[in-house]
PDB file of N, CA and C in Angstrom:
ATOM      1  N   UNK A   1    -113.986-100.274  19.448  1.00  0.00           N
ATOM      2  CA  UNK A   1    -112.720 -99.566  19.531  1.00  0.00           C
ATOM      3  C   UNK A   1    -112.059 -99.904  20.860  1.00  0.00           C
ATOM      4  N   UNK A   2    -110.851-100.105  20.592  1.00  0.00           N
ATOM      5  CA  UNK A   2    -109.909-100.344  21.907  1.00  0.00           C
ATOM      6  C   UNK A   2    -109.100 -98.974  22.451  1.00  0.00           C
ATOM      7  N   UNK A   3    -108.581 -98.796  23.855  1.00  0.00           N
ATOM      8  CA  UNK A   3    -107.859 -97.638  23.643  1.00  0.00           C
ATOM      9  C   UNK A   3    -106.444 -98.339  24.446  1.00  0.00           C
ATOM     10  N   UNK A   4    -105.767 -98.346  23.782  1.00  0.00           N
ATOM     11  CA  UNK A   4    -104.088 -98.874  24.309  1.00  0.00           C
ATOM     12  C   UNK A   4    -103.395 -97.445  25.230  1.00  0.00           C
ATOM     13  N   UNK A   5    -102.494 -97.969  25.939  1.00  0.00           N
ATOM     14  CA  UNK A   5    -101.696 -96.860  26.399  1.00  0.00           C
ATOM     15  C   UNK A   5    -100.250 -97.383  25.942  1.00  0.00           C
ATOM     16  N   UNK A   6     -98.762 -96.361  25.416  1.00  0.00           N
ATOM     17  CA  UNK A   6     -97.880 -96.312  24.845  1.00  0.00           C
ATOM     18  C   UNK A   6     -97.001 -96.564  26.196  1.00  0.00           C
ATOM     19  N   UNK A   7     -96.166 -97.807  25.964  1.00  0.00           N
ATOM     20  CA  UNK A   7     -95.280 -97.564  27.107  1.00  0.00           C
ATOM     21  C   UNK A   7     -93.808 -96.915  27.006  1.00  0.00           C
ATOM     22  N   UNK A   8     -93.138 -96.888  27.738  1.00  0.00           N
ATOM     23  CA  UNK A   8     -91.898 -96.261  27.436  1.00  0.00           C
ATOM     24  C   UNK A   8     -90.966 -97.009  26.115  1.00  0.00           C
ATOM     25  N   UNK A   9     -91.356 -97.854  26.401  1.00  0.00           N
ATOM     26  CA  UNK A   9     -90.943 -98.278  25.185  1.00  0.00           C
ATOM     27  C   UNK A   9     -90.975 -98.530  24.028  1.00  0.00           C
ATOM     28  N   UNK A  10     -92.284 -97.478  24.096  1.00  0.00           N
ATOM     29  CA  UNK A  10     -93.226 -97.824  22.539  1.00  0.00           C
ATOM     30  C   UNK A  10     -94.013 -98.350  22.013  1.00  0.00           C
ATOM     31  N   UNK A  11     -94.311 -99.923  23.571  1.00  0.00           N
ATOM     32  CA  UNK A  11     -95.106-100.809  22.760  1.00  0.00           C
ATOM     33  C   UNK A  11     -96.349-100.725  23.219  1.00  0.00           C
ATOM     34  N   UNK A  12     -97.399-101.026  22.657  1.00  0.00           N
ATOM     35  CA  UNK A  12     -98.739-101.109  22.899  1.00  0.00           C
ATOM     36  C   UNK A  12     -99.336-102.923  23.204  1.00  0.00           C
ATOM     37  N   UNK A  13    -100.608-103.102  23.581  1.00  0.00           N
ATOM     38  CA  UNK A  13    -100.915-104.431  23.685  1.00  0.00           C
ATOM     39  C   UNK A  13    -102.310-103.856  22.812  1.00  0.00           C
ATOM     40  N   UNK A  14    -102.301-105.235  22.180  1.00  0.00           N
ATOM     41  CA  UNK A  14    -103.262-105.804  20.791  1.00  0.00           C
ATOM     42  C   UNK A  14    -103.876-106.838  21.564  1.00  0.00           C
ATOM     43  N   UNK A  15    -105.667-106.490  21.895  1.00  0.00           N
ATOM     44  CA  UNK A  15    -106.309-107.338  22.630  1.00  0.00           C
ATOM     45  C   UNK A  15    -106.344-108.935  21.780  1.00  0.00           C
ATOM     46  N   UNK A  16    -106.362-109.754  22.679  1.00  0.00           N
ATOM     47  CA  UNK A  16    -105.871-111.398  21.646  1.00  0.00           C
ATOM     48  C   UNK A  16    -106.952-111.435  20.914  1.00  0.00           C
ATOM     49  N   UNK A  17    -108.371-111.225  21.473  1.00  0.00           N
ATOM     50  CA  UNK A  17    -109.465-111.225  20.580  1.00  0.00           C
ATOM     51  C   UNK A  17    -108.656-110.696  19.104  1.00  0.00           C
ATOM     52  N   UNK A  18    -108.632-109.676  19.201  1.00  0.00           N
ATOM     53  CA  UNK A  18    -107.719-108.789  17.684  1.00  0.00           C
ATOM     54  C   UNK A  18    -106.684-109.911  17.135  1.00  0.00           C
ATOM     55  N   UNK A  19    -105.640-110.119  17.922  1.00  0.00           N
ATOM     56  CA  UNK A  19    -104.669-110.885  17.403  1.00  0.00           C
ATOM     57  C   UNK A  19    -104.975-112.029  16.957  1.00  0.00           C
ATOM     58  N   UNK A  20    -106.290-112.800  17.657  1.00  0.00           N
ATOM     59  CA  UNK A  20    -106.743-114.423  16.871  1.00  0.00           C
ATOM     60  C   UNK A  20    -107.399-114.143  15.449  1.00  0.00           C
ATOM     61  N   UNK A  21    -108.069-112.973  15.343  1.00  0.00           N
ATOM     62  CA  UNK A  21    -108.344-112.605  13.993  1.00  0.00           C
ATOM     63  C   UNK A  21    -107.586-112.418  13.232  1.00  0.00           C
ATOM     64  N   UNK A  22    -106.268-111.311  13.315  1.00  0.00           N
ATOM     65  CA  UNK A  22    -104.919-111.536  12.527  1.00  0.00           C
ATOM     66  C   UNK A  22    -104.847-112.555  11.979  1.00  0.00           C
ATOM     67  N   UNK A  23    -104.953-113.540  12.926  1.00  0.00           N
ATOM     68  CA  UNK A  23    -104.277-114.986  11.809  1.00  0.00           C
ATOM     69  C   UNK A  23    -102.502-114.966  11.899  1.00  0.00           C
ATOM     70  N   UNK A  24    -102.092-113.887  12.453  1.00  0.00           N
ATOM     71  CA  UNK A  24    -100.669-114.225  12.165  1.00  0.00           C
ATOM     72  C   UNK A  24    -100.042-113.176  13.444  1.00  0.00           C
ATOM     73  N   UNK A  25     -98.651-113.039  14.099  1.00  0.00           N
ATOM     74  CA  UNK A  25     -98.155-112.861  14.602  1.00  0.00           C
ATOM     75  C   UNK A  25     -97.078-111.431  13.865  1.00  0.00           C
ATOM     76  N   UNK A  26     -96.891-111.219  12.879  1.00  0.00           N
ATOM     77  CA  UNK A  26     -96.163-110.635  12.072  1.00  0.00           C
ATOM     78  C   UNK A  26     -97.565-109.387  11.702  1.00  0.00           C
ATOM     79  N   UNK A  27     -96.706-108.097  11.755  1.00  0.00           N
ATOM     80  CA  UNK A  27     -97.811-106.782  11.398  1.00  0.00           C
ATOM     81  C   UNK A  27     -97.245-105.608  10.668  1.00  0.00           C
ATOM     82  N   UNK A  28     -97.852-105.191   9.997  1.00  0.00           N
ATOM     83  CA  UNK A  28     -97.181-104.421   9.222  1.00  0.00           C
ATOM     84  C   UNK A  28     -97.804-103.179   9.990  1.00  0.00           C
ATOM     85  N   UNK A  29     -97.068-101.859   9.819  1.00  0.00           N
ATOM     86  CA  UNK A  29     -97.422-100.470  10.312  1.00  0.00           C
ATOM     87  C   UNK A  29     -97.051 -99.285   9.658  1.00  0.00           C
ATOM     88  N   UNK A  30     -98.313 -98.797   9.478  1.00  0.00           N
ATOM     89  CA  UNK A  30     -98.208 -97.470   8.627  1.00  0.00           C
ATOM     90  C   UNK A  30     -98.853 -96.626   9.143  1.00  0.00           C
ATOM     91  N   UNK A  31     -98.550 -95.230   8.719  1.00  0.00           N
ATOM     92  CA  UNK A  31     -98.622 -93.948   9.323  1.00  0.00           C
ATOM     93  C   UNK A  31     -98.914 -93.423   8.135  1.00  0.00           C
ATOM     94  N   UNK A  32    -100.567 -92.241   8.090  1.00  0.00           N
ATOM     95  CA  UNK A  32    -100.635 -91.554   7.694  1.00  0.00           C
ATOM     96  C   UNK A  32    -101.363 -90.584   8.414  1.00  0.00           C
ATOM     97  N   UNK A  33    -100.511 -89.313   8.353  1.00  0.00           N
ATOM     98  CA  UNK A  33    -101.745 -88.239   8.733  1.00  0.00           C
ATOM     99  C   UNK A  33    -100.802 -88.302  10.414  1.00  0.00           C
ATOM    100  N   UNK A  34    -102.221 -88.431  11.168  1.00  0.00           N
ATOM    101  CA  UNK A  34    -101.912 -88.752  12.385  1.00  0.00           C
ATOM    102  C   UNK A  34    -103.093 -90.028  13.134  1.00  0.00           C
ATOM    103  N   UNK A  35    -102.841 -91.143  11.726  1.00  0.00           N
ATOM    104  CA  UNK A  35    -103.625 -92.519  11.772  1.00  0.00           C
ATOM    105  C   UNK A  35    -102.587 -93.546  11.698  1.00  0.00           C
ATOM    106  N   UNK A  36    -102.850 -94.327  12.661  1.00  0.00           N
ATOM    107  CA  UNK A  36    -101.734 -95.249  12.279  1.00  0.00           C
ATOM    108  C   UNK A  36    -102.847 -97.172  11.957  1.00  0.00           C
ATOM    109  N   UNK A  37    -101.974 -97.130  11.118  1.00  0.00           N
ATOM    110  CA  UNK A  37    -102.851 -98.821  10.587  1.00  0.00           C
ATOM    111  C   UNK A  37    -101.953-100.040  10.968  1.00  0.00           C
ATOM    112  N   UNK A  38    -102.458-100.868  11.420  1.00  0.00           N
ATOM    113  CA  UNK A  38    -101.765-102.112  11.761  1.00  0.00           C
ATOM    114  C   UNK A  38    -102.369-103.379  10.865  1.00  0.00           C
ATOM    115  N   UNK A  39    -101.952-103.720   9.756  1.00  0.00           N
ATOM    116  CA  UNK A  39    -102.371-104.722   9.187  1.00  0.00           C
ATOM    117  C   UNK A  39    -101.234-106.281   9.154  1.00  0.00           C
ATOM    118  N   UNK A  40    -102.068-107.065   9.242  1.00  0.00           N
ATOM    119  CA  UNK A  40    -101.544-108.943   9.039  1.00  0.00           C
ATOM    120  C   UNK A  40    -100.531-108.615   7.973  1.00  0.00           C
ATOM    121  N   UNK A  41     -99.452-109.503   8.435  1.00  0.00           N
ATOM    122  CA  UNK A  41     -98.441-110.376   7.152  1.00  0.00           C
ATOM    123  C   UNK A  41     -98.825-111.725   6.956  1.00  0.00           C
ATOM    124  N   UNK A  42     -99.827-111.853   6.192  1.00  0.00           N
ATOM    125  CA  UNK A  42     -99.974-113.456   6.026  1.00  0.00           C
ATOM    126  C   UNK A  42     -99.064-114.352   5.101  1.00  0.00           C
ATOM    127  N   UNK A  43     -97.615-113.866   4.779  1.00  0.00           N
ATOM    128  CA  UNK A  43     -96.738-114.619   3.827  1.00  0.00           C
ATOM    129  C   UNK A  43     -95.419-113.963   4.288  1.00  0.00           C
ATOM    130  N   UNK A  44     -95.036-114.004   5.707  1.00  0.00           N
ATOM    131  CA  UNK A  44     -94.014-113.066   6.531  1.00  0.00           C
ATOM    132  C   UNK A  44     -92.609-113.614   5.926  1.00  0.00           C
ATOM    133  N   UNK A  45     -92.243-114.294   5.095  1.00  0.00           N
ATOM    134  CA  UNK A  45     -91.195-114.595   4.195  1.00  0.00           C
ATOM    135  C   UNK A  45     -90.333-113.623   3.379  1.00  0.00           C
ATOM    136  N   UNK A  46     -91.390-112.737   3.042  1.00  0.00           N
ATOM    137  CA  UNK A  46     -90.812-111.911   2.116  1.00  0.00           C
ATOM    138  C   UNK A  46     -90.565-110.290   3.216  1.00  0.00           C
ATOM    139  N   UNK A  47     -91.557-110.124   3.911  1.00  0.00           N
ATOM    140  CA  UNK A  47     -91.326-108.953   5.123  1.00  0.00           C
ATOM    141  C   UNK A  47     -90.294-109.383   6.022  1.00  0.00           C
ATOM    142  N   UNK A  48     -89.634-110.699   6.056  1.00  0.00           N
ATOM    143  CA  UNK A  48     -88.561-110.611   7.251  1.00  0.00           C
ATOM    144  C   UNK A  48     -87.461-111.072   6.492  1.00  0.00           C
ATOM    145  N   UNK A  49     -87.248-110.910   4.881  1.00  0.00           N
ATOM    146  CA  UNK A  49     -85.756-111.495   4.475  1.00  0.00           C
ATOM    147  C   UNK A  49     -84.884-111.051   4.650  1.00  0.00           C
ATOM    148  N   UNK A  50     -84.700-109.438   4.975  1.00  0.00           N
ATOM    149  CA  UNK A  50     -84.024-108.424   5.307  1.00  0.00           C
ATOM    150  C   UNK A  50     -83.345-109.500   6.769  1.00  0.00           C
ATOM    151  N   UNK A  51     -84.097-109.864   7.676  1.00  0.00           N
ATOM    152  CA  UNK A  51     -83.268-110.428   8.736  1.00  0.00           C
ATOM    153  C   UNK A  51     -82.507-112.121   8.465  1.00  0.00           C
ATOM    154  N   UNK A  52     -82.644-112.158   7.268  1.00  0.00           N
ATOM    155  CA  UNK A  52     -82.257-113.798   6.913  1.00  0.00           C
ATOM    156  C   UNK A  52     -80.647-114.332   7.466  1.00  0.00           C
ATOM    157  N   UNK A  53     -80.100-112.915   7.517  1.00  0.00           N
ATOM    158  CA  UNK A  53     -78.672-112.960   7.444  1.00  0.00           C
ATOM    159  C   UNK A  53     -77.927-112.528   8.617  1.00  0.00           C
ATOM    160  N   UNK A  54     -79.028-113.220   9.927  1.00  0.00           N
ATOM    161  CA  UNK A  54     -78.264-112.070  11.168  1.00  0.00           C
ATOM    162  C   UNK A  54     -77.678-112.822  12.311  1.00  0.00           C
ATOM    163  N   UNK A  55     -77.824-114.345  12.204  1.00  0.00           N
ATOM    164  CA  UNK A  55     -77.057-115.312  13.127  1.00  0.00           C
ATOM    165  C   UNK A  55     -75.827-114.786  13.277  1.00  0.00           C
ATOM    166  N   UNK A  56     -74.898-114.277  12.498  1.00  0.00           N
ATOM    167  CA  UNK A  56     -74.170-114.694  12.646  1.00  0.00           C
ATOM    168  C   UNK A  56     -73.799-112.864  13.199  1.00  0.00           C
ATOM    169  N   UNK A  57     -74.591-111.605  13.487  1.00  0.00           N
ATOM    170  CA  UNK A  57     -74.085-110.565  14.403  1.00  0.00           C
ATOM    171  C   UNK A  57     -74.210-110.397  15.660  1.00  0.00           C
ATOM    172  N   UNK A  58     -73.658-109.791  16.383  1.00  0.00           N
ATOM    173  CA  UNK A  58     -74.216-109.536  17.811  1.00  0.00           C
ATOM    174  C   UNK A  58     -75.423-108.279  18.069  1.00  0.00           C
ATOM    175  N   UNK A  59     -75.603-108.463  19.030  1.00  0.00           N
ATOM    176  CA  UNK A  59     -76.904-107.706  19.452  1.00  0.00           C
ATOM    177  C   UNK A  59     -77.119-106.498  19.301  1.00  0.00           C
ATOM    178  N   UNK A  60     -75.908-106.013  19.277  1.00  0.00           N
ATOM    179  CA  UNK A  60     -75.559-104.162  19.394  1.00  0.00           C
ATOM    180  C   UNK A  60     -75.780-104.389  17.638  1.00  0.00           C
ATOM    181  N   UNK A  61     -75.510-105.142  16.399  1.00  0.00           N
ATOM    182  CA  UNK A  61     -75.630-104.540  15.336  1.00  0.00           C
ATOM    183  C   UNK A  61     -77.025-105.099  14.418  1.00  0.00           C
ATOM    184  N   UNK A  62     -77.897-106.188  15.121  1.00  0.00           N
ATOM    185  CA  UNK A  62     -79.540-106.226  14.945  1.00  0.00           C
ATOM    186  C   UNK A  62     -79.509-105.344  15.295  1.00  0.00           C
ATOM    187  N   UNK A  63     -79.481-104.044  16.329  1.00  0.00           N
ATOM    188  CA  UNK A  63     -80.597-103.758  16.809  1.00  0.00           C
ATOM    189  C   UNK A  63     -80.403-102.250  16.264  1.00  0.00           C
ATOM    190  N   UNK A  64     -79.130-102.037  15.681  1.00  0.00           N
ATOM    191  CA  UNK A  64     -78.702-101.046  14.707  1.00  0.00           C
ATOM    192  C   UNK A  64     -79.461-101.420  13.536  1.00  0.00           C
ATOM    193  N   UNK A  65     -79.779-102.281  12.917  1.00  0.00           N
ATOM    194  CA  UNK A  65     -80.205-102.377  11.789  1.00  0.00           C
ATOM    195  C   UNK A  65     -81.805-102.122  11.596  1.00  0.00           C
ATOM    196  N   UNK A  66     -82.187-102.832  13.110  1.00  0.00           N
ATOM    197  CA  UNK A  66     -83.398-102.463  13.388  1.00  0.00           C
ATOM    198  C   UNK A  66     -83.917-100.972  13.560  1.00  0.00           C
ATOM    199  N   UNK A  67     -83.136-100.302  13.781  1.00  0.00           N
ATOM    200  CA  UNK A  67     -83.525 -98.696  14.035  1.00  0.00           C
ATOM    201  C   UNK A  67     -83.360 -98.299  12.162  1.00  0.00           C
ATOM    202  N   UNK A  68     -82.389 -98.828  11.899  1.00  0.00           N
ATOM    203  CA  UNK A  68     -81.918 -98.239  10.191  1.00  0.00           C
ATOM    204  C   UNK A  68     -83.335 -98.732   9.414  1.00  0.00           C
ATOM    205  N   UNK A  69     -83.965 -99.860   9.492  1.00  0.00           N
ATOM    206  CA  UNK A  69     -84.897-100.274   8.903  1.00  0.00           C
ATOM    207  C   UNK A  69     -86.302 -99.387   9.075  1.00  0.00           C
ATOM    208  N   UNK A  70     -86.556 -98.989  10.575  1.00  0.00           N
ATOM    209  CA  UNK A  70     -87.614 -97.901  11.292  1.00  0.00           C
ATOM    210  C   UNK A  70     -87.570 -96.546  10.225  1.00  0.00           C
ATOM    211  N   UNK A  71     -86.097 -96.203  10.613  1.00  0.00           N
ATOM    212  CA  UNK A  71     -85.829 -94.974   9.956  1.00  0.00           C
ATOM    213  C   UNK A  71     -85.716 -94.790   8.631  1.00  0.00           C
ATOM    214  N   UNK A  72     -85.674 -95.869   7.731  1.00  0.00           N
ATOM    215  CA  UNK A  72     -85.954 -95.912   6.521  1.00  0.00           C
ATOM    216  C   UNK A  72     -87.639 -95.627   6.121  1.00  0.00           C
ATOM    217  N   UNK A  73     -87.998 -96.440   6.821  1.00  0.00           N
ATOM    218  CA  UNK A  73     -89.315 -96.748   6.520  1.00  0.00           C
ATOM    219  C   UNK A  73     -90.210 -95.634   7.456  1.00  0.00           C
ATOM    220  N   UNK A  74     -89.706 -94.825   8.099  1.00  0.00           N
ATOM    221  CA  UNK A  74     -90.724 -93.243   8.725  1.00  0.00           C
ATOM    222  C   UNK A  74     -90.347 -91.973   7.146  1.00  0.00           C
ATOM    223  N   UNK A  75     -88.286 -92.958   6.739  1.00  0.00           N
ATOM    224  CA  UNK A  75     -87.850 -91.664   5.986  1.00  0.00           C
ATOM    225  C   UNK A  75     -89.343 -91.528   4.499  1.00  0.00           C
ATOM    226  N   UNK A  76     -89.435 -93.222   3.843  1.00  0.00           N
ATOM    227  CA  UNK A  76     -89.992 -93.393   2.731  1.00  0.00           C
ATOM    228  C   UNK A  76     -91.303 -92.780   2.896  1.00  0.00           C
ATOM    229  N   UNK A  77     -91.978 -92.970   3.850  1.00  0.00           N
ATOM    230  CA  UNK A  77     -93.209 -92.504   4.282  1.00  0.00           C
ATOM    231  C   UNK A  77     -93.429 -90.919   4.112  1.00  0.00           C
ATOM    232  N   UNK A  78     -92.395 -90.314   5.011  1.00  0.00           N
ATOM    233  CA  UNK A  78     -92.573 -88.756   4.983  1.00  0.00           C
ATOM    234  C   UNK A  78     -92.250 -88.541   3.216  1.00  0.00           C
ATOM    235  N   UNK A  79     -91.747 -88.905   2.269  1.00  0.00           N
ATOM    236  CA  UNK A  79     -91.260 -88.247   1.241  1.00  0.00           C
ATOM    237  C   UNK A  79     -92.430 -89.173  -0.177  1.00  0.00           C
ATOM    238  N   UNK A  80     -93.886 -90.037   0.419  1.00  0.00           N
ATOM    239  CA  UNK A  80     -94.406 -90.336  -0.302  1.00  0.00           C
ATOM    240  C   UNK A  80     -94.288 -91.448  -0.853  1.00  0.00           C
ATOM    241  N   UNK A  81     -93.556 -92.389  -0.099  1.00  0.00           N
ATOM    242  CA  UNK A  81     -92.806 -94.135  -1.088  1.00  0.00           C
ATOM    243  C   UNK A  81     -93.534 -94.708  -0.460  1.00  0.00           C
TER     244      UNK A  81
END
């Protein structure tokens, strides 16, 4: 077991040992309870198509979309999806 500390910004560090096992750079995250799971995207094609289409916004509206995507996905969670 590892124990991470949360920085202000939320992010944690994933010892590389962990991450060379991943196999991949891309992670999926789920919440249940008060457990959270971090599992591999080994086919990250289909988990990042949602961003296929974002060359062409500026930064202020990724990063809107990025919170809309969070908040979708805490909303689906709390209601069982």
């Amino acid at each position: 077991m590892f124990t991470a500390k949360i920085t202000r910004k939320g992010q944690i560090t994933i010892p590389a040992e962990f991450r060379k096992k991943l196999g991949t750079d891309i992670v999926e995250i789920s919440m249940e309870g008060e457990e959270i799971t971090i599992k591999p995207v080994k086919k990250p094609a289909g988990a990042l198509k949602k961003y296929a289409t974002i060359r062409d916004k500026n930064i202020e509206d990724i990063m809107k979309m990025e919170e809309e995507v969070a908040r979708d996905a805490f909303s689906k969670k709390d209601h069982g999806s």
